[in-house]
Protein backbone atom coordinates (compact mmCIF):
# COMPACT_ATOMS: atom_id res chain seq x y z
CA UNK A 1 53.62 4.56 -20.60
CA UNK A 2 51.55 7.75 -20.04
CA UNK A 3 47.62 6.71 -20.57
CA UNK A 4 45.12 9.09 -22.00
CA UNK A 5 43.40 11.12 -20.02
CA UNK A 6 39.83 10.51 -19.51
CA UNK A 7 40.29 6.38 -20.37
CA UNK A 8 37.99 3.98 -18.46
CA UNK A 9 39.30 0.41 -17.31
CA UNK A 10 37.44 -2.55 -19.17
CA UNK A 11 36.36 -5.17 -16.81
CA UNK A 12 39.53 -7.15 -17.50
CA UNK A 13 41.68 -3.33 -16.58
CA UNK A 14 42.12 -2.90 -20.31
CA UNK A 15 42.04 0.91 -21.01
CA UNK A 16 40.81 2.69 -23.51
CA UNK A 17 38.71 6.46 -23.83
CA UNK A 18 35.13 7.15 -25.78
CA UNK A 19 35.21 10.55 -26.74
CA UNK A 20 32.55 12.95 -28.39
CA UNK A 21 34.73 14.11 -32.10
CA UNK A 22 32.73 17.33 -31.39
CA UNK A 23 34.45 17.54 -28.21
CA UNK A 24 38.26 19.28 -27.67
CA UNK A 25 40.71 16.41 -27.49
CA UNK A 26 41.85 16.40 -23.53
CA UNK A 27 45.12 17.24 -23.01
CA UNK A 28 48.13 15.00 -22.73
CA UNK A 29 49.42 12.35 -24.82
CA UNK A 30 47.36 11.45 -28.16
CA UNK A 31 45.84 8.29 -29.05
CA UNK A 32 48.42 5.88 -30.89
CA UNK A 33 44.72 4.04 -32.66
CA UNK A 34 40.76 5.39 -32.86
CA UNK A 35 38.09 3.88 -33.96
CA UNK A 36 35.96 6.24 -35.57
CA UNK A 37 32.04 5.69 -35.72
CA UNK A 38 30.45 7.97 -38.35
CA UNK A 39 30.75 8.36 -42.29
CA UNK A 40 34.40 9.04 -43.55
CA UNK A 41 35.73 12.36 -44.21
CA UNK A 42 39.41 13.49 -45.06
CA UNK A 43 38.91 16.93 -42.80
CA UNK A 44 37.21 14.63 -39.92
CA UNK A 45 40.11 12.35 -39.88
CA UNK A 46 42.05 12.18 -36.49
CA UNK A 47 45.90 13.29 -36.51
CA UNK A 48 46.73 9.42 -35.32
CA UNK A 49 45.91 6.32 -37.03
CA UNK A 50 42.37 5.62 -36.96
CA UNK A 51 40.21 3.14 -39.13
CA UNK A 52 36.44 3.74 -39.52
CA UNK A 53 33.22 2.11 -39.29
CA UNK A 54 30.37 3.56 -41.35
CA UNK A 55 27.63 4.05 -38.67
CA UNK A 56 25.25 6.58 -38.93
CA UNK A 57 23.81 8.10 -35.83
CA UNK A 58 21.15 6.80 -33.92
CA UNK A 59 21.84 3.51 -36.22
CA UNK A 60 23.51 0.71 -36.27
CA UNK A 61 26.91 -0.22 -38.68
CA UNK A 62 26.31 -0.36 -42.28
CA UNK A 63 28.38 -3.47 -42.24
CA UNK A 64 28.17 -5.88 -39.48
CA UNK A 65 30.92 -8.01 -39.76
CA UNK A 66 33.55 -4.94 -41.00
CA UNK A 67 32.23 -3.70 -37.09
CA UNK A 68 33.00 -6.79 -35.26
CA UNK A 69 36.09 -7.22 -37.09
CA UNK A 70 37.18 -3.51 -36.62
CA UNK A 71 36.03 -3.73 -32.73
CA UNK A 72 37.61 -6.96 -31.85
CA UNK A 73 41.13 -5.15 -33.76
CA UNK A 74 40.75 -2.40 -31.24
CA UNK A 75 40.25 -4.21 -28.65
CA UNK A 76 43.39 -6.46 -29.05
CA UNK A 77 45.54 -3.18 -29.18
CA UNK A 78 43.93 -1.98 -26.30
CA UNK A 79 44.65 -4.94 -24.49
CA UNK A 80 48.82 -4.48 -26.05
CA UNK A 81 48.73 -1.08 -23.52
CA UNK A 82 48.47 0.96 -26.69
CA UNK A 83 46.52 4.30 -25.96
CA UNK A 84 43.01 3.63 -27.75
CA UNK A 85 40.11 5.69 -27.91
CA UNK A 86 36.49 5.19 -29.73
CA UNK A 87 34.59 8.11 -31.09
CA UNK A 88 31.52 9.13 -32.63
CA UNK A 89 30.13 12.34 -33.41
CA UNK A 90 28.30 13.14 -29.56
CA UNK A 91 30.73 10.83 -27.79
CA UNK A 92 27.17 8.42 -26.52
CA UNK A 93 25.36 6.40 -28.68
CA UNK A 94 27.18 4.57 -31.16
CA UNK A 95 30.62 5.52 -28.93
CA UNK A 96 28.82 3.68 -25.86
CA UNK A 97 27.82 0.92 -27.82
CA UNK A 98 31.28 -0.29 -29.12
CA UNK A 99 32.34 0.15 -25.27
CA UNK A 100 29.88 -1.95 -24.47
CA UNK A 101 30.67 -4.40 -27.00
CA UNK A 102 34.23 -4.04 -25.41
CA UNK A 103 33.29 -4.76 -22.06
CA UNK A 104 31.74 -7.94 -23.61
CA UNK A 105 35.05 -9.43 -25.15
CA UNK A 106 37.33 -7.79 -21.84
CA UNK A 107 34.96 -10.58 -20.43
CA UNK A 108 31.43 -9.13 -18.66
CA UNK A 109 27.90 -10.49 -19.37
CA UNK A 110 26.78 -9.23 -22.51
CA UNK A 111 22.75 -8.99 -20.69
CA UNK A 112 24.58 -6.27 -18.12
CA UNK A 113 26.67 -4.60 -20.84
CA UNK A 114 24.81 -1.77 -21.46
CA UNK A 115 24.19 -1.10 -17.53
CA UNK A 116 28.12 -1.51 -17.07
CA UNK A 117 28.69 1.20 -19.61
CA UNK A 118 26.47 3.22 -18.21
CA UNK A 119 28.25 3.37 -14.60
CA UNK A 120 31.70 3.08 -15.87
CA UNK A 121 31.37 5.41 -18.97
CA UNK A 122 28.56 7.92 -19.64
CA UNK A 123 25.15 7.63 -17.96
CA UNK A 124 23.77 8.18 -21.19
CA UNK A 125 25.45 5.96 -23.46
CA UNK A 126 23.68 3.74 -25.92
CA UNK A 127 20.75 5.65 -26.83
CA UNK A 128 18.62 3.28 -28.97
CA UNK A 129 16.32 -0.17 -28.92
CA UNK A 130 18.42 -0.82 -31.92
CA UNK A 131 22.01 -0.38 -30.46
CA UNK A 132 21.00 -2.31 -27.36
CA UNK A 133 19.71 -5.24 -29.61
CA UNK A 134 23.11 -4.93 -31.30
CA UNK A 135 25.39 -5.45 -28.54
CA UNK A 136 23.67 -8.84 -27.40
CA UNK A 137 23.87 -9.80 -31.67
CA UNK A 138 27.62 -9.02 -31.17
CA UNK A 139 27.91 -10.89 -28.08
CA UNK A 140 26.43 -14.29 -30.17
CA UNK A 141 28.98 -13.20 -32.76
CA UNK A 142 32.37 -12.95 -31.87
């Protein structure tokens, strides 16, 4: 199966992409699932099936346990070889913060998590106190 370009092994080889939405979508095959971080909208809505957790930038989910439910779902297709890919508005933040909380279920220390992402994603990813404080919440929750 052709993977989507851009996608980052997990540390368990699990693939999956983080993309900015205000970014063009790379070329080559779509995603077959997204998770999209950010406030609903019918004209933002991806062209594949995508579900949605309400997360406004900078912030953290407006529903914790809708999150870890929606992030553990993506990570199980992920791990099925389906083509998955996690985006937020900027493609850092709140995108590098469900990666991280991937990283933590594909099996990596959820204290390094952040640092992980960082090296294996975006150099800039997770951008907040808050988001950090999440990830090691999510970590004790799932």
């Amino acid at each position: 199966m052709e993977q989507l370009v851009g996608a980052i092994a997990l540390p368990d080889e699990t693939l999956v992409r983080g993309r900015g939405r205000r970014q063009a979508v790379p070329a080559g095959p779509v995603p077959e699932y997204g998770l999209c971080l950010g406030r609903f909208s019918p004209r933002r809505q991806p062209d594949w099936p995508a579900d949605w957790i309400d997360w406004p930038d900078f912030r953290l989910p407006r529903d914790n346990a809708a999150a870890v439910e929606l992030i553990k779902k993506t990570y199980d297709l992920a791990r099925t070889g389906r083509r998955v890919e996690v985006s937020c508005g900027g493609g850092n933040g709140r995108t590098g913060t469900v990666i991280a909380c991937l990283a933590v279920l594909a099996g990596h220390p959820a204290e390094d998590a952040v640092a992980w992402t960082r090296e294996h994603y975006r150099r800039h990813a997770v951008e907040t106190r808050g988001q950090r404080r999440w990830i090691a919440w999510f970590a004790e929750s799932v």
